[in-house]
Protein backbone atom coordinates (compact mmCIF):
# COMPACT_ATOMS: atom_id res chain seq x y z
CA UNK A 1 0.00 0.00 0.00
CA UNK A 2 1.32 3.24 -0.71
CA UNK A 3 1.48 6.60 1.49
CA UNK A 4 -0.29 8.48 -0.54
CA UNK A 5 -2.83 8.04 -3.62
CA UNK A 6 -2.46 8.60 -7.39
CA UNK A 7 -6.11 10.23 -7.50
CA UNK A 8 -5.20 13.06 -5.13
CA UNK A 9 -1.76 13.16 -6.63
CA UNK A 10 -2.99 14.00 -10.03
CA UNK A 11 -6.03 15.93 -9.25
CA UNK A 12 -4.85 18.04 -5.96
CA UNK A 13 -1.06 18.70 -6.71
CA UNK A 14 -0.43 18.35 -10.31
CA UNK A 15 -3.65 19.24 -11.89
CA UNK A 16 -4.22 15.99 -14.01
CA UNK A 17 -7.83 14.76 -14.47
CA UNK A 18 -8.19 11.86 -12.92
CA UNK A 19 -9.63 10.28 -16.08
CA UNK A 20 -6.16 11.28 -18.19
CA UNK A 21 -4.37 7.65 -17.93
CA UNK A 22 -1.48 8.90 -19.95
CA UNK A 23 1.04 9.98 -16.75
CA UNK A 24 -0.37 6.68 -14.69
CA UNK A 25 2.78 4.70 -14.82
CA UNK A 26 5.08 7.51 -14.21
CA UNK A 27 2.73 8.86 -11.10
CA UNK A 28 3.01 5.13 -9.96
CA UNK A 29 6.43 4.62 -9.77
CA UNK A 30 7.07 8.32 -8.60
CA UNK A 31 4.75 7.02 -5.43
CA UNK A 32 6.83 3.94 -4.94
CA UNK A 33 9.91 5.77 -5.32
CA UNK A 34 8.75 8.28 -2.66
CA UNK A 35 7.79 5.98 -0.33
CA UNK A 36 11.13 4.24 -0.11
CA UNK A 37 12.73 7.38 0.15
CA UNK A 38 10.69 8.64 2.86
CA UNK A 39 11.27 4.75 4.27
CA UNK A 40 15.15 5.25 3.81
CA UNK A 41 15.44 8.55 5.63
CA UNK A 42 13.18 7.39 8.96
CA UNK A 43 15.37 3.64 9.09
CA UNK A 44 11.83 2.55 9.84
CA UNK A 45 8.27 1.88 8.23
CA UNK A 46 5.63 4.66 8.22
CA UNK A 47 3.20 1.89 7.27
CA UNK A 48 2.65 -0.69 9.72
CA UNK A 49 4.82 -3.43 8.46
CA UNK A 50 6.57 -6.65 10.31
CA UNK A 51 10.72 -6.68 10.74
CA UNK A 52 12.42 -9.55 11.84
CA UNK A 53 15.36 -8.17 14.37
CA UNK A 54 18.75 -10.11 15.79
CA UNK A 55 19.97 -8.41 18.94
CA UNK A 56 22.62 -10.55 22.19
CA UNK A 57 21.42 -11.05 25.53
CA UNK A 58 21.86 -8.04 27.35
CA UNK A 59 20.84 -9.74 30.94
CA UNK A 60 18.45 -6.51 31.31
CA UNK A 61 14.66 -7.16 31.15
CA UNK A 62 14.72 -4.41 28.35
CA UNK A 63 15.84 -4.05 25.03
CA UNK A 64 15.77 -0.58 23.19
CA UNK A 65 14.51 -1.07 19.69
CA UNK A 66 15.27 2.50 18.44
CA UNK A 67 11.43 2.66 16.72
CA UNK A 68 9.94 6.34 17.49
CA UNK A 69 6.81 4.83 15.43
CA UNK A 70 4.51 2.34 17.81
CA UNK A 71 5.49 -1.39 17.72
CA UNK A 72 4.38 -4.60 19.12
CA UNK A 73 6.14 -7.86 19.70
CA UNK A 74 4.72 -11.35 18.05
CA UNK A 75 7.35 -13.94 18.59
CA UNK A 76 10.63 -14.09 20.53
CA UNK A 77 13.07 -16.46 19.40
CA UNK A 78 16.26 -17.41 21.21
CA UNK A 79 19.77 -19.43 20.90
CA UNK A 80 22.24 -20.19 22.78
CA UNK A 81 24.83 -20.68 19.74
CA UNK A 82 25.10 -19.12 15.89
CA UNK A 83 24.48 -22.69 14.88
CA UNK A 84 21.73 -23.91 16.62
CA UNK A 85 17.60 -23.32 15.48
CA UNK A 86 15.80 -21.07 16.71
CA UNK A 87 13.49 -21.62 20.25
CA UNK A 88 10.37 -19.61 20.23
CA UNK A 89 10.15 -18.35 23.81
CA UNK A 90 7.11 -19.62 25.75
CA UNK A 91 7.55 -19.07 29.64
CA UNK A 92 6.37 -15.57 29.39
CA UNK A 93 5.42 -13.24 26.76
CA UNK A 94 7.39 -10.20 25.25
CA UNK A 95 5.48 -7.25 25.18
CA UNK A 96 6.86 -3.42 23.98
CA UNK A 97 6.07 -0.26 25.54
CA UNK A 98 7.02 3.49 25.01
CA UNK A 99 9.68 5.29 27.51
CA UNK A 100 10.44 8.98 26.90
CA UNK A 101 9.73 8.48 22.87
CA UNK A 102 11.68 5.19 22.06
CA UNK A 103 9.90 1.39 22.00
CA UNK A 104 11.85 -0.93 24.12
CA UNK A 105 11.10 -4.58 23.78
CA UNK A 106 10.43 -5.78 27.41
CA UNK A 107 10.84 -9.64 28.95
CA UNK A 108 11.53 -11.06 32.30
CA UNK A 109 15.09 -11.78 31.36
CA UNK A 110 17.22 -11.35 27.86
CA UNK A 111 19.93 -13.60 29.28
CA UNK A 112 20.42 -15.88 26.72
CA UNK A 113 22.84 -15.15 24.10
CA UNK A 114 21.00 -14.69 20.91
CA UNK A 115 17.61 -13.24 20.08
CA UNK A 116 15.05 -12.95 17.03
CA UNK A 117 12.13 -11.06 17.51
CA UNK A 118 9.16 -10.47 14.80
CA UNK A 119 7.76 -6.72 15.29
CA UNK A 120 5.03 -4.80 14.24
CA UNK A 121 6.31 -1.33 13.18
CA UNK A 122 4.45 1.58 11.81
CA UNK A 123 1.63 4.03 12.01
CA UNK A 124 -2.07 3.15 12.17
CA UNK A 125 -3.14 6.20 10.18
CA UNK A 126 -0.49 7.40 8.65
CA UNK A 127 0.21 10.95 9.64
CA UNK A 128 -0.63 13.77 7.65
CA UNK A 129 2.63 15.57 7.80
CA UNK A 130 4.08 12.53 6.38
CA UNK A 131 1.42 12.49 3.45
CA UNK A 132 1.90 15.80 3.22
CA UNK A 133 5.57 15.57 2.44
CA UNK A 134 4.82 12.45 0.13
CA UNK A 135 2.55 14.45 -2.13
CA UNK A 136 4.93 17.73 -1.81
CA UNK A 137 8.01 15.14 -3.03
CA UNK A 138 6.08 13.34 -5.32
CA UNK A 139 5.31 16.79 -7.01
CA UNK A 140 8.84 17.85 -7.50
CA UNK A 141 10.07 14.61 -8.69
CA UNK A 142 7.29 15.02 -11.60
CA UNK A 143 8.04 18.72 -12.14
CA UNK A 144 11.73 17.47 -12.96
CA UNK A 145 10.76 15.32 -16.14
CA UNK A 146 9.79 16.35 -19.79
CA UNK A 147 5.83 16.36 -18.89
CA UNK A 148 5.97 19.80 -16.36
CA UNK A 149 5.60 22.69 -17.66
CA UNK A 150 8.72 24.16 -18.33
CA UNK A 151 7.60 26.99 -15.91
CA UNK A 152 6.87 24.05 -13.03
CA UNK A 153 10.59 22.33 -13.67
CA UNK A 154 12.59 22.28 -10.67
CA UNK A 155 15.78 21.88 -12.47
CA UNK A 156 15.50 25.49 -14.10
CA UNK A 157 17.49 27.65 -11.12
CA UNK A 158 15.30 30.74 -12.37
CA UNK A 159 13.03 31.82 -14.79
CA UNK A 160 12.66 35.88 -15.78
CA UNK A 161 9.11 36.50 -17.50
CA UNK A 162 7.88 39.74 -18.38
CA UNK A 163 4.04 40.67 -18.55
CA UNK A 164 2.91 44.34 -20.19
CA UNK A 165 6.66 45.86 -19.65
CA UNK A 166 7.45 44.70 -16.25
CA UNK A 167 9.89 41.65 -15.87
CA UNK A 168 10.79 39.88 -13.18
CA UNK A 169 12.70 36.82 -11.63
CA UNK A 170 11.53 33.78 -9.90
CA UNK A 171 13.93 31.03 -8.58
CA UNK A 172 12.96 27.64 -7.93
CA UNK A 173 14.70 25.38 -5.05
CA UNK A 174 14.41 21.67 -4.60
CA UNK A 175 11.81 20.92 -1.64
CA UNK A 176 13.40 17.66 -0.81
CA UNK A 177 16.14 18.70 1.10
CA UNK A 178 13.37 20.41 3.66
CA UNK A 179 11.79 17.02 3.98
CA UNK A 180 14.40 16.31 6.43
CA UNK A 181 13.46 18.61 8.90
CA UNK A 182 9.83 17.86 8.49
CA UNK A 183 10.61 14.21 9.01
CA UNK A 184 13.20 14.19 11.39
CA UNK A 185 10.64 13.20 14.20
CA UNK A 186 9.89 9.95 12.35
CA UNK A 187 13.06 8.98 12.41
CA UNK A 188 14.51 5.70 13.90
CA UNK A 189 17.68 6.54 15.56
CA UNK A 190 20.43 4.50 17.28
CA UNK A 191 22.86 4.77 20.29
């Protein structure tokens, strides 16, 4: 599932009528493209979406996972060498909860020396500043190929235009580079 959808794409931020099929594909893959970007700069899913993790014992009862989005735990897995399979842990059950904005994964005793955990990352709506920035990136990306207008293309550094005697200047900068900022919230870090 994607962030953000081609039929607001096209009609709220590009103009397109929904009915014109010709710019479909590109739209598409613009989407997908955003959407991994967006994935790449956070380290985590914005979607809800399951990651398998490998962290050591630590002989503490909790484990920070780094995640600023929610998560939840379905199966812990542990070894006691590289080599051997994998035990599913069944004496008690894993749960993770929230501390001062990062999810730690929480059971009685991470004492063994190898773990595998299955989590549940990602937000249950998705929120709007993040669709906001989708449809914002998504609209630059499209204003840099051959169907903008060539007033619209972000690669032009400025345009001078002249209406009835009077002339003037615009420059255009890349928005991507702000997405940063705007995401920076979002964004799984690490110790």
């Amino acid at each position: 599932m994607a962030l953000i959808t081609k039929e607001i794409v096209k009609s709220d931020w590009l103009n397109i009528a929904v009915s014109d099929t010709t710019k479909d594909n590109l739209i598409d893959r613009l989407i997908a493209h955003v959407g991994k970007e967006i994935a790449t700069y956070t380290r985590q899913p914005i979607e809800q979406a399951t990651e398998t993790l490998y962290f050591t014992g630590t002989g503490q009862k909790a484990y920070p996972l780094y995640f600023t989005a929610a998560c939840t735990i379905g199966n812990l897995f542990y070894r006691d060498e590289p080599i051997d399979s994998w035990v599913t842990v069944t004496d008690s059950t894993p749960v993770c909860f929230e501390d001062n904005g990062t999810q730690y994964l929480y059971y009685d005793s991470l004492t063994d020396p190898y773990y595998k955990a299955t989590v549940t990352v990602g937000y249950t709506p998705v929120p709007e500043d993040v669709k906001l920035c989708a449809f914002e990136m998504v609209k630059e990306l499209y204003n840099n190929t051959p169907f903008a207008a060539q007033g619209d293309r972000f690669g032009v550094s400025a345009i001078n235009e002249s209406d009835a005697g009077i002339s003037w200047s615009k420059a255009i900068k890349a928005m991507r580079p702000q997405m940063e900022t705007r995401l920076q919230k979002y964004r799984r870090y690490f110790l």
